[in-house]
Protein backbone atom coordinates (compact mmCIF):
# COMPACT_ATOMS: atom_id res chain seq x y z
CA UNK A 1 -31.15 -20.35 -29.40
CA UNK A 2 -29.84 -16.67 -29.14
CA UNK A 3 -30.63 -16.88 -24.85
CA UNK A 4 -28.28 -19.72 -24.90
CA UNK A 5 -25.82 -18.23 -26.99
CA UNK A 6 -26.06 -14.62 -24.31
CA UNK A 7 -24.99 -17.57 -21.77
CA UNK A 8 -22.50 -19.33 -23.14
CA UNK A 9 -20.83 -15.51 -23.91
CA UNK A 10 -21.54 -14.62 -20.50
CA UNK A 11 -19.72 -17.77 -19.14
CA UNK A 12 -16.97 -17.21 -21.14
CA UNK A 13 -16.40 -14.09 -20.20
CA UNK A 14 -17.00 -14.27 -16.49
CA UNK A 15 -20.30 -11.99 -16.99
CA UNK A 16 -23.00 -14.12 -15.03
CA UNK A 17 -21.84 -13.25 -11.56
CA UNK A 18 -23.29 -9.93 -10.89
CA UNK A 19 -20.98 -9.37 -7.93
CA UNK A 20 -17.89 -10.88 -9.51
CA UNK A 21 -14.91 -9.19 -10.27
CA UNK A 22 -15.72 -9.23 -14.36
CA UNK A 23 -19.14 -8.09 -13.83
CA UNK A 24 -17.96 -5.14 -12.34
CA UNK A 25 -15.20 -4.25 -14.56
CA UNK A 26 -17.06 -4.23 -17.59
CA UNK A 27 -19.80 -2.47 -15.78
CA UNK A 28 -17.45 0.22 -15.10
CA UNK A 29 -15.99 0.76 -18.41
CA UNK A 30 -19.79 0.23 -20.26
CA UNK A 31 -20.61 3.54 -17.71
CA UNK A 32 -17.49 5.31 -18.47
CA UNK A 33 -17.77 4.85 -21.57
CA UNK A 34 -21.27 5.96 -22.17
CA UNK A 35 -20.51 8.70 -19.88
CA UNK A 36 -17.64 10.23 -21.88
CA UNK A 37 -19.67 9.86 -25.20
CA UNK A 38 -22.75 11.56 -23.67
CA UNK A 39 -20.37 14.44 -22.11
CA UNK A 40 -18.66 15.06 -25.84
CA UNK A 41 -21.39 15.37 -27.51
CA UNK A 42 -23.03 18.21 -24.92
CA UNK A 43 -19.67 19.72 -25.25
CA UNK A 44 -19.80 19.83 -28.71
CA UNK A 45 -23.10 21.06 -28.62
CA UNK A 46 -22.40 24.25 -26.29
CA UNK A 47 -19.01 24.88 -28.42
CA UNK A 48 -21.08 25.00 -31.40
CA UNK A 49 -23.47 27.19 -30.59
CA UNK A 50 -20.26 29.38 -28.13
CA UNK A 51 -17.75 29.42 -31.33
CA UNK A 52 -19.83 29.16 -34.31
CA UNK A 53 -20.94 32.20 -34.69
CA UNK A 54 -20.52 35.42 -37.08
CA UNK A 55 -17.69 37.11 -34.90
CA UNK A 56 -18.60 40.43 -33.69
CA UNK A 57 -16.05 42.74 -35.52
CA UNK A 58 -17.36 41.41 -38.96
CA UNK A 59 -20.92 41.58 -37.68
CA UNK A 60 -19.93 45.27 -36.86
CA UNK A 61 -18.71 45.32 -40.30
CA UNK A 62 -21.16 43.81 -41.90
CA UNK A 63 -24.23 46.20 -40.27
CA UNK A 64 -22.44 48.90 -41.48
CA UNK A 65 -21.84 47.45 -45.39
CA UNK A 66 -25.59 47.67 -45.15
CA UNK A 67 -25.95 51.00 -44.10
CA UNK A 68 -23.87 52.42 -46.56
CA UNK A 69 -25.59 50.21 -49.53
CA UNK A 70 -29.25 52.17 -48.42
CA UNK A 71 -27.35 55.59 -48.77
CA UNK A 72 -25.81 54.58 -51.96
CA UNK A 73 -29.45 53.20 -52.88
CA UNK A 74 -31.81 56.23 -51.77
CA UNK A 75 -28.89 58.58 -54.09
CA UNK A 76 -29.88 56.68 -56.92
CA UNK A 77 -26.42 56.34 -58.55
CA UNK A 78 -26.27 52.60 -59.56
CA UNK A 79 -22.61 53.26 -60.80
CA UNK A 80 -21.81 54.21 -57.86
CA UNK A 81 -23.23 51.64 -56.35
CA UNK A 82 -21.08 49.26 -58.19
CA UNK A 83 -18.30 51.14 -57.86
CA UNK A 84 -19.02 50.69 -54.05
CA UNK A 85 -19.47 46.72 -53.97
CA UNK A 86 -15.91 46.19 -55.91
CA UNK A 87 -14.37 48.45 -53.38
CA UNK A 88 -15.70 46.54 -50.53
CA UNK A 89 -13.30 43.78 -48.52
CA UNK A 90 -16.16 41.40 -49.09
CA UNK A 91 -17.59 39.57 -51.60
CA UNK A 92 -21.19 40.99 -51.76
CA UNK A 93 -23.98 42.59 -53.97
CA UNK A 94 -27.27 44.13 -53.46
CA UNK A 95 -30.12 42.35 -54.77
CA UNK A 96 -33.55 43.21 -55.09
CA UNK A 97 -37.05 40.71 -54.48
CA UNK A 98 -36.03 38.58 -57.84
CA UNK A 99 -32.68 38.30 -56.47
CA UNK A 100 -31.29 40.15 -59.51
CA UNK A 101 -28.00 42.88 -58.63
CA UNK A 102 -29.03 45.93 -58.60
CA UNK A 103 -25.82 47.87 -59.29
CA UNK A 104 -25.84 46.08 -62.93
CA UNK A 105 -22.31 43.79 -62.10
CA UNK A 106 -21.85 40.49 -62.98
CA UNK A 107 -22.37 37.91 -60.18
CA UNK A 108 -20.01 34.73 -59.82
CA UNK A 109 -22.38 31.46 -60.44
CA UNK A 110 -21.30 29.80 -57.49
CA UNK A 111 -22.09 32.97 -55.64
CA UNK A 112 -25.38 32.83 -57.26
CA UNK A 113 -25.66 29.32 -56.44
CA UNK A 114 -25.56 29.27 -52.90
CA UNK A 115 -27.71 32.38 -52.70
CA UNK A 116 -30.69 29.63 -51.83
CA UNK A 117 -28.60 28.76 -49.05
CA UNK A 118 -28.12 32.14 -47.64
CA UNK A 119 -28.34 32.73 -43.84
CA UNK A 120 -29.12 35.34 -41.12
CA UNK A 121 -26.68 37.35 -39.57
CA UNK A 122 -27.37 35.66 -36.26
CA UNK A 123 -27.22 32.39 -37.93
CA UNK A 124 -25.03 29.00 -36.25
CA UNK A 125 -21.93 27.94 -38.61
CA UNK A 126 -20.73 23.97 -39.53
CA UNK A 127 -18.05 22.68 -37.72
CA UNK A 128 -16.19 23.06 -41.15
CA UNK A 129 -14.66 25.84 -42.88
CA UNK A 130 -16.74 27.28 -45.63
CA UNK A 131 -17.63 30.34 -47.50
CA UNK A 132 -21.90 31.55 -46.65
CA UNK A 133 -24.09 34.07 -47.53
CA UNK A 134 -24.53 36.23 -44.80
CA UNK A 135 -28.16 37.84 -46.18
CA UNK A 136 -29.11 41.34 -44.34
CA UNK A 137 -32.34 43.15 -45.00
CA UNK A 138 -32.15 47.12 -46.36
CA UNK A 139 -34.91 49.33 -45.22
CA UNK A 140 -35.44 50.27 -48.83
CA UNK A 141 -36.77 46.66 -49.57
CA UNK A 142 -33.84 45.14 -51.00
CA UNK A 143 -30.93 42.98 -49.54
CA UNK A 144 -27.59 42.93 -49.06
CA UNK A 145 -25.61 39.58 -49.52
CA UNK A 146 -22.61 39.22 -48.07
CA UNK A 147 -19.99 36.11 -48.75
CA UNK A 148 -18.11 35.54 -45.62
CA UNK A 149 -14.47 35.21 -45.74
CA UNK A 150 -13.17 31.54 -45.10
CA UNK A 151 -9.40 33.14 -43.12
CA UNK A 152 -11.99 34.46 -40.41
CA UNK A 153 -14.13 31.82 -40.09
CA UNK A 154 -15.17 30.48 -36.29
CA UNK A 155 -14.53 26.92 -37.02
CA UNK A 156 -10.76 26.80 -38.44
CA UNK A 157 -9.76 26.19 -34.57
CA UNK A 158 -12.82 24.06 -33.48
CA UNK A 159 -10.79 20.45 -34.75
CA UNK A 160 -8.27 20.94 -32.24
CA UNK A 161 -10.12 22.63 -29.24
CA UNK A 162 -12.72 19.85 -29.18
CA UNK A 163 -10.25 17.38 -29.45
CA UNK A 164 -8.66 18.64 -26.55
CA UNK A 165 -12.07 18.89 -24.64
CA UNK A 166 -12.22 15.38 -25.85
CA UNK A 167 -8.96 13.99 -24.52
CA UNK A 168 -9.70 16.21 -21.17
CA UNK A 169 -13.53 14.54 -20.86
CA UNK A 170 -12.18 11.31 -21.32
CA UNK A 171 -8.89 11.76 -19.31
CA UNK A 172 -11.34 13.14 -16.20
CA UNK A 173 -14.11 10.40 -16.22
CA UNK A 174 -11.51 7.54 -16.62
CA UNK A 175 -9.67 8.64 -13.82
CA UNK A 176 -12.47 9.58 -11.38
CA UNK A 177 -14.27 6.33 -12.09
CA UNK A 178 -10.65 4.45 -12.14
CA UNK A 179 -10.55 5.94 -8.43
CA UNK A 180 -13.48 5.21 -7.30
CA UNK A 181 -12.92 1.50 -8.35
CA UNK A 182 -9.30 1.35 -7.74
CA UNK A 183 -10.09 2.47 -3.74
CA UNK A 184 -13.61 0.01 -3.71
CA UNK A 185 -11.49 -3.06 -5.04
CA UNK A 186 -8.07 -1.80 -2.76
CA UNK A 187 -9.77 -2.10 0.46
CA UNK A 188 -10.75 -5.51 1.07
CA UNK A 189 -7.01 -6.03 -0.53
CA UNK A 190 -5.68 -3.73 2.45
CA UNK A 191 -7.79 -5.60 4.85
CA UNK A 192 -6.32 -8.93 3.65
CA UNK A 193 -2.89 -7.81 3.34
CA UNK A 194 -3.36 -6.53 7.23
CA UNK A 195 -4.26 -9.70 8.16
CA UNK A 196 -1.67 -11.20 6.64
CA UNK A 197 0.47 -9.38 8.62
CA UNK A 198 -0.85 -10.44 11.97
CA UNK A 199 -1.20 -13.74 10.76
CA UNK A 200 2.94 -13.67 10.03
CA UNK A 201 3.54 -12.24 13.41
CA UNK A 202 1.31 -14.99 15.21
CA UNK A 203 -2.07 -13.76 15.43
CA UNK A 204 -3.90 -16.80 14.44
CA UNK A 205 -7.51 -15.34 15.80
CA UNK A 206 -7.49 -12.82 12.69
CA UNK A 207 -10.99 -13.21 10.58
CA UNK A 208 -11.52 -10.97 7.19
CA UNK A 209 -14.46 -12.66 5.64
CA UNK A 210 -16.93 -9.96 8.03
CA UNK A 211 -14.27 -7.06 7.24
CA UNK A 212 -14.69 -8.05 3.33
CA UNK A 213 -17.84 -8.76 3.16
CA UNK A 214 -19.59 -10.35 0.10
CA UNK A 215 -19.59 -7.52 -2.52
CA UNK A 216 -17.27 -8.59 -5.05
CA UNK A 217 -17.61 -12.52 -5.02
CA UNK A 218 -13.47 -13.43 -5.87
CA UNK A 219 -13.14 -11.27 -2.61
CA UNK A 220 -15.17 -13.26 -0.40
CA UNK A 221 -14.12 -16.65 -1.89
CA UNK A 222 -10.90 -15.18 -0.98
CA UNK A 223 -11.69 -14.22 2.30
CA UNK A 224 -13.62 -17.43 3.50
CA UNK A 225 -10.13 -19.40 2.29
CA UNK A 226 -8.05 -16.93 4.04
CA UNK A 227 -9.74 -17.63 7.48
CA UNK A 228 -10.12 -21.34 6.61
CA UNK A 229 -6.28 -21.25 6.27
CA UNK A 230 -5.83 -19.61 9.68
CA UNK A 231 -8.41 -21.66 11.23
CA UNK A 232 -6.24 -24.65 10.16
CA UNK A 233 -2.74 -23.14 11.41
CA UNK A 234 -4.12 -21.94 14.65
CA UNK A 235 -5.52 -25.65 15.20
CA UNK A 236 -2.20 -27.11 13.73
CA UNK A 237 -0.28 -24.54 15.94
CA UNK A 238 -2.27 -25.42 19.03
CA UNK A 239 -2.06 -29.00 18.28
CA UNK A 240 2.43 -28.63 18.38
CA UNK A 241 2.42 -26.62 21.17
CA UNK A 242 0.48 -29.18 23.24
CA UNK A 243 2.27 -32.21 21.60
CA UNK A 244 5.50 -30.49 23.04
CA UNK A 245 4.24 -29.67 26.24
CA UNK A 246 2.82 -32.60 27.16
CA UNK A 247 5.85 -35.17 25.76
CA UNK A 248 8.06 -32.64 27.85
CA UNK A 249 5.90 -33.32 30.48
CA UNK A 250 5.82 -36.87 30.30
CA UNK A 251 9.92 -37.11 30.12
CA UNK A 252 10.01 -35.82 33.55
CA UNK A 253 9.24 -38.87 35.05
CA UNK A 254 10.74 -41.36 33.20
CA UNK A 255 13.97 -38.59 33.79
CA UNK A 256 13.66 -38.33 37.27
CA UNK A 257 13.56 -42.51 37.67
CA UNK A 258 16.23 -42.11 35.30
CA UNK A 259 18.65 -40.42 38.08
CA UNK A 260 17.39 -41.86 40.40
CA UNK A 261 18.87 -45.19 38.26
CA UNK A 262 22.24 -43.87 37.78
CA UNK A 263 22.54 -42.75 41.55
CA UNK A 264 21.77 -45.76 42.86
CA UNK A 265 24.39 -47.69 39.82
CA UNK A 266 27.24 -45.31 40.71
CA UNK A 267 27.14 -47.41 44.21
CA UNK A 268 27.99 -50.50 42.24
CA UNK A 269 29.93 -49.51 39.71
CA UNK A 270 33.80 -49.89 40.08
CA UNK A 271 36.28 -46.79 39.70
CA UNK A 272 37.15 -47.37 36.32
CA UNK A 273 33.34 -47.32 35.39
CA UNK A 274 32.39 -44.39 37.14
CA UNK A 275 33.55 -42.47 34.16
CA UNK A 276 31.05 -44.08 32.15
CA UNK A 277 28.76 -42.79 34.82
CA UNK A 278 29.43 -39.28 34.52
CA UNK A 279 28.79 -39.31 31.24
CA UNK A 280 25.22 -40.64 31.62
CA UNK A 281 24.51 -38.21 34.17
CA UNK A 282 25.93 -34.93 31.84
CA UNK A 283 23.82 -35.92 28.85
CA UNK A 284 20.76 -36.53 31.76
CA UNK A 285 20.88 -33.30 33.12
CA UNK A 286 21.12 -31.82 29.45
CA UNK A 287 17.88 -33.50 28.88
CA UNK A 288 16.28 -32.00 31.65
CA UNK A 289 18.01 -28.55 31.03
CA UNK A 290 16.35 -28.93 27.44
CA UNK A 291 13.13 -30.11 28.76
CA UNK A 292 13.03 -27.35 31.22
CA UNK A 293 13.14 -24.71 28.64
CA UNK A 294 10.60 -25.95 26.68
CA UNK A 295 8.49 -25.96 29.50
CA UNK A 296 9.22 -22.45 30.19
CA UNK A 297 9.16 -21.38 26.77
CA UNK A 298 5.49 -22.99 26.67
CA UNK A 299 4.66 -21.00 29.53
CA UNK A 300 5.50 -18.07 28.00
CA UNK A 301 4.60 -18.62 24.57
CA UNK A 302 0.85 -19.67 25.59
CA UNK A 303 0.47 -16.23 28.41
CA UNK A 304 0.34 -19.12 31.12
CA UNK A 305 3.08 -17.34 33.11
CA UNK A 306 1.35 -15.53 36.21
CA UNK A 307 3.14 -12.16 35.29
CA UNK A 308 3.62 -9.86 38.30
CA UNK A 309 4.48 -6.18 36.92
CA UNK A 310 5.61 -3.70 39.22
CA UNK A 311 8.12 -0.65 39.25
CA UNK A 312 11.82 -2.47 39.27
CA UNK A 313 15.35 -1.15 39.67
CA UNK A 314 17.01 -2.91 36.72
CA UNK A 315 20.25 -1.68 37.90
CA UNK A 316 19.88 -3.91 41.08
CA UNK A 317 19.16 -7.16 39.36
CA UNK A 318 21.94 -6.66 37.05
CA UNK A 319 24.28 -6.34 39.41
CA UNK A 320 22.79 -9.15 41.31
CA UNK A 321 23.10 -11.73 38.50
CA UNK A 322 26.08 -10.28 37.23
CA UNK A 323 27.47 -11.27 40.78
CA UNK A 324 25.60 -14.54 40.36
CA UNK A 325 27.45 -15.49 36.94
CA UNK A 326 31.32 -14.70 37.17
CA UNK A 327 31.25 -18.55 38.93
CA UNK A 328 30.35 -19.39 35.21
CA UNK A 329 32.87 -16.91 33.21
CA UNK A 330 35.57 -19.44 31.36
CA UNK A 331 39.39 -18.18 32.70
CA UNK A 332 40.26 -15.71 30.21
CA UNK A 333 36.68 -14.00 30.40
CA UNK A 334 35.69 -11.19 32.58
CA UNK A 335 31.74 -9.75 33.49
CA UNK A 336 31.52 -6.20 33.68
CA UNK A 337 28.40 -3.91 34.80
CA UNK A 338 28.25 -0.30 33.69
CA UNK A 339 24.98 2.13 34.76
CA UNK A 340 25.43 6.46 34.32
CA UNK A 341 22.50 6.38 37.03
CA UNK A 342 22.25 4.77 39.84
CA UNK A 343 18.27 3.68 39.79
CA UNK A 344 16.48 2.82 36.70
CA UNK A 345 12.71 1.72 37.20
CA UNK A 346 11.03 -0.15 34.80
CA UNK A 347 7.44 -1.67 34.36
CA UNK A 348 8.90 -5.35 34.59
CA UNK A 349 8.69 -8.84 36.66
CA UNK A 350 11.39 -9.65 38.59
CA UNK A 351 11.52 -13.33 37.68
CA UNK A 352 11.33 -12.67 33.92
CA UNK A 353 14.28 -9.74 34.07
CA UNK A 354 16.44 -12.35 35.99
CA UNK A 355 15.87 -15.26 33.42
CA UNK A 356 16.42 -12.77 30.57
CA UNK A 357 19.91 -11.78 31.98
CA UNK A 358 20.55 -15.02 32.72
CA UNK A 359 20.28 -16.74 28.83
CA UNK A 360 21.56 -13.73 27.72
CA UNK A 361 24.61 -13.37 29.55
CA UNK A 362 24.69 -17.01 29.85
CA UNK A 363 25.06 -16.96 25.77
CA UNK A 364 27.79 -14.61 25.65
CA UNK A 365 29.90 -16.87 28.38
CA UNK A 366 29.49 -19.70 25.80
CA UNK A 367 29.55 -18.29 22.13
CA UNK A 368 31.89 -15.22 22.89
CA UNK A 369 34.97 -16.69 23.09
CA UNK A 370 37.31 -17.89 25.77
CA UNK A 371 39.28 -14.29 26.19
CA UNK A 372 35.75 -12.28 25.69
CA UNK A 373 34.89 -9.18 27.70
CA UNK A 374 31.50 -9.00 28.82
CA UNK A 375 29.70 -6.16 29.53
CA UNK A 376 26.20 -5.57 31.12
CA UNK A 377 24.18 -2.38 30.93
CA UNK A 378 21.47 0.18 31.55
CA UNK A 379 20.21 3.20 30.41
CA UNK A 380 16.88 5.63 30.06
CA UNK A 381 15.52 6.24 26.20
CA UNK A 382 13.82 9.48 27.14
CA UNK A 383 10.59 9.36 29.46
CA UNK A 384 9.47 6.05 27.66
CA UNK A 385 11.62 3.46 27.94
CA UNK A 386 14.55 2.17 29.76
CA UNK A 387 16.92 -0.47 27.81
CA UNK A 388 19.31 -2.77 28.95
CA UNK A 389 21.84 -5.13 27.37
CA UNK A 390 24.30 -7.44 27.14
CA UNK A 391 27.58 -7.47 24.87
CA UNK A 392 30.47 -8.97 24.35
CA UNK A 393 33.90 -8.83 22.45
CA UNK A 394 32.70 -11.85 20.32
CA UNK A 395 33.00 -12.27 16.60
CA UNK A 396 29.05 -11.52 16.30
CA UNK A 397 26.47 -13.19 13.78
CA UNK A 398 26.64 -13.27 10.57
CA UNK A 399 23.76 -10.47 9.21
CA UNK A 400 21.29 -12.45 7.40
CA UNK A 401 20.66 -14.79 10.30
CA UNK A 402 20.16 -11.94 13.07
CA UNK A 403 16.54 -11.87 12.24
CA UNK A 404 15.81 -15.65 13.21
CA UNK A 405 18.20 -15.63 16.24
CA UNK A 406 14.91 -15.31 18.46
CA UNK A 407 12.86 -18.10 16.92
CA UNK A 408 12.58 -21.14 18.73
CA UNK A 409 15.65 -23.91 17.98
CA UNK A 410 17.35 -21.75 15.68
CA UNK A 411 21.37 -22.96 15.84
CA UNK A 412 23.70 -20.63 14.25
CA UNK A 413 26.66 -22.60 12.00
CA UNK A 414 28.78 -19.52 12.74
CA UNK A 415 31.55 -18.50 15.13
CA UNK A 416 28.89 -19.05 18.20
CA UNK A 417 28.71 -22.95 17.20
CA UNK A 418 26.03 -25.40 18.89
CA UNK A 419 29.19 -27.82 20.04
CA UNK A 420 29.83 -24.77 22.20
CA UNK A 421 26.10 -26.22 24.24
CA UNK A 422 22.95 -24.79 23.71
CA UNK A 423 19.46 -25.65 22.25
CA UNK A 424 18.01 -22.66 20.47
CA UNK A 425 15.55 -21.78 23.36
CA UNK A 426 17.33 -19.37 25.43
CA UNK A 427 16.57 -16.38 22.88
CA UNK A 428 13.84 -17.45 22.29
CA UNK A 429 12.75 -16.80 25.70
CA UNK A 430 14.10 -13.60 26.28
CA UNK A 431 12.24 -12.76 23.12
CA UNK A 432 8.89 -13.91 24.76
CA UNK A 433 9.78 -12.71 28.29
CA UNK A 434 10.30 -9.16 26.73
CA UNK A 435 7.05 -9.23 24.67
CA UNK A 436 4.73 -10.33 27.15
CA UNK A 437 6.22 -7.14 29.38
CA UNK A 438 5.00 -4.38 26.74
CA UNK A 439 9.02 -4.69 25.60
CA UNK A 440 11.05 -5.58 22.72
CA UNK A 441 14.18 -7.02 22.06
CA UNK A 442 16.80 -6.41 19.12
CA UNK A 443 20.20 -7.92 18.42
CA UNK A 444 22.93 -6.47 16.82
CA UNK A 445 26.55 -6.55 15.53
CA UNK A 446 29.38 -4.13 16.73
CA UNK A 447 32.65 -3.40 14.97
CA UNK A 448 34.37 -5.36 17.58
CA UNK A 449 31.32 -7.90 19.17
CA UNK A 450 27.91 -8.45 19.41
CA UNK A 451 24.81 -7.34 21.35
CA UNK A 452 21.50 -8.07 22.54
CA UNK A 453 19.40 -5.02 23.93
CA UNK A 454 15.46 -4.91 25.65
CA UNK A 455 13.52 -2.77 25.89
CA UNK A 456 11.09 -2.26 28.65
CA UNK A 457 8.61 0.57 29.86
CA UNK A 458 9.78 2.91 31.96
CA UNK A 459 7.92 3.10 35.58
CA UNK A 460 6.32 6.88 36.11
């Protein structure tokens, strides 16, 4: 009955499991709790026997009390003798083998009480405050008592020094053993929250459950879900990508029969329907436009772009497809390109520097505004780094939606619009087309427009 009753209270109490979490924490306390008892009492122990002791002026004192009682004794003058006891700072007499006072004086009965209690003058005090008989043997055969003073004694300041030692013994094994538990339950909690992380940024190959291990159960259990979750998103993840890249690539060709439809209709078709036509063929082409971003954006996003890195004057291609897009600019807008030096080499591939410049600058033509200045440049960030950008004279994003301006078919209800065109792609490739060069991009408001810099390494 009582081993089924010790299960039931360990089931309650989460005791059964001796890896689990509960286990452990009342492990820890049982040991730092036994530890702090056993350490107060041996500190109470050596403080007894450090502080409790005659101190050794009044054992000075006291040695020489007896001396001068054998003097008085071997001169034979009992009266004086007495005379010599009441003088005395202490309570004492000198008493012979029947314990009677020599000197003739009356002794207090509580004095002569505690006379079978009498101690050494070596002897270990109480941790309380009390009044002994300090007993001292005279050469002449008799014996000097001696009541000790309660103001001096050892033990008036040993209540509040032990409970300090107490408070610091306690203080000092709860925090070591608080540490040392603290940092073995923290990292498998750092490990997870690391992984976490990654997992946020796209890492979906992260694994804890070998990092963690299996020595606190709730840990592992958490663990094994942990990678079952990013087993499931990786799969889920793979599964979308593929879904999009295959449905893009199955639009192709019902696109491309699609024009070839509409050319061959325009033949037939009278004037007035021809305008009919052209509408057909716009929203065609911004199907394929769409469907050829996903494409590349898969590319990217899955490291199937063949990526050709080589030292590259990012000056040059600026210019170049600065050149290449003022056929674009609207008629109030004007494309500008400004470099202090005139080669800047950077780790970079051609192709993917081109079709960043081109979404980027081709964003600014659409979203800036139709009297927008547009400005393109370059310039070194130390020995590290070169960074170019684009800005413009626009009225910029509004702040809290900067940070998803580079995920993949993010509109913006703002001042850049999606009637102004667009499918939420083209930053989302530059983003990609930076990363998968060892560079970053950032965007960025301006008191008077907005911008959107990258970062790539610079060539040695």
């Amino acid at each position: 009955m009582s081993l089924i009753v010790i299960q039931k209270i360990k089931s309650a109490f989460c005791l059964g499991d001796r890896d689990g979490l509960a286990f452990r924490l009342f492990s820890s306390f049982a040991i730092s709790l036994f530890i702090i008892l056993l350490l107060q009492n041996l500190a109470e122990a050596a403080m007894v026997r450090v502080m409790l002791h005659v101190p050794e002026k009044i054992k000075a004192d006291m040695v020489e009390m007896a001396h001068q009682a054998e003097v008085n004794i071997r001169e034979g003058d009992m009266d004086e003798l007495a005379d010599w006891e009441r003088g005395q700072k202490y309570y004492l007499f000198v008493l012979d083998e029947k314990q009677q006072a020599i000197s003739g004086r009356d002794m207090h009965p509580h004095f002569e009480f505690k006379l079978q209690y009498a101690r050494d003058i070596d002897t270990i005090f109480d941790n309380e405050v009390n009044q002994p008989i300090i007993a001292i043997p005279l050469q002449t055969g008799h014996t000097i008592f001696i009541q000790f003073p309660h103001h001096h004694h050892p033990a008036r300041f040993f209540t509040y020094y032990f409970t300090v030692i107490k408070v610091v013994i306690a203080g000092l094994i709860l925090g070591v053993l608080s540490l040392i538990l603290a940092r073995h339950l923290q990292q498998p909690l750092n490990k997870l929250q690391v992984a976490s992380q990654r997992l946020a940024e796209g890492d979906f190959s992260v694994r804890v459950s070998h990092e963690v291990g299996d020595t606190v159960t709730e840990f592992s259990a958490l663990a094994n879900s942990f990678d079952h979750m990013t087993r499931r998103i990786d799969a889920l993840s793979e599964k979308q990508k593929s879904l999009i890249r295959d449905v893009s690539h199955e639009l192709k060709t019902p696109l491309a029969r699609h024009d070839l439809a509409l050319h061959l209709l325009r033949r037939k078709l009278s004037d007035e329907q021809q305008g009919l036509l052209d509408r057909l063929e716009r929203e065609s082409c911004e199907m394929n436009e769409l469907i050829s971003e996903i494409l590349e954006y898969s590319r990217l996003e899955n490291a199937c772009y063949q990526l050709k890195l080589h030292p590259t004057d990012l000056s040059s291609l600026c210019v170049y497809q600065v050149e290449k897009m003022e056929a674009a600019l609207l008629s109030g807008q004007s494309l500008q390109f400004y470099n202090d030096q005139s080669e800047m080499l950077a780790v970079a591939d051609n192709s993917l520097v081109l079709r960043i410049l081109n979404n980027l600058i081709g964003n600014a033509i659409k979203y800036a505004g139709e009297q927008a200045i547009i400005s393109v440049s370059v310039r070194a960030l130390g020995k590290e780094a070169i960074e170019m950008w684009v800005e413009d004279t626009g009225k910029g994003i509004s702040t809290k939606n900067i940070a998803t301006i580079f995920d993949p078919f993010t509109r913006i209800e703002s001042s850049r619009e999606k009637q102004a065109g667009g499918y939420g792609l083209g930053l989302a490739i530059v983003k990609e087309a930076a990363t998968i060069m060892n560079g970053k991009v950032e965007a960025e408001n301006l008191a008077d427009g907005f911008r959107v810099s990258v970062q790539l390494p610079r060539a040695v």
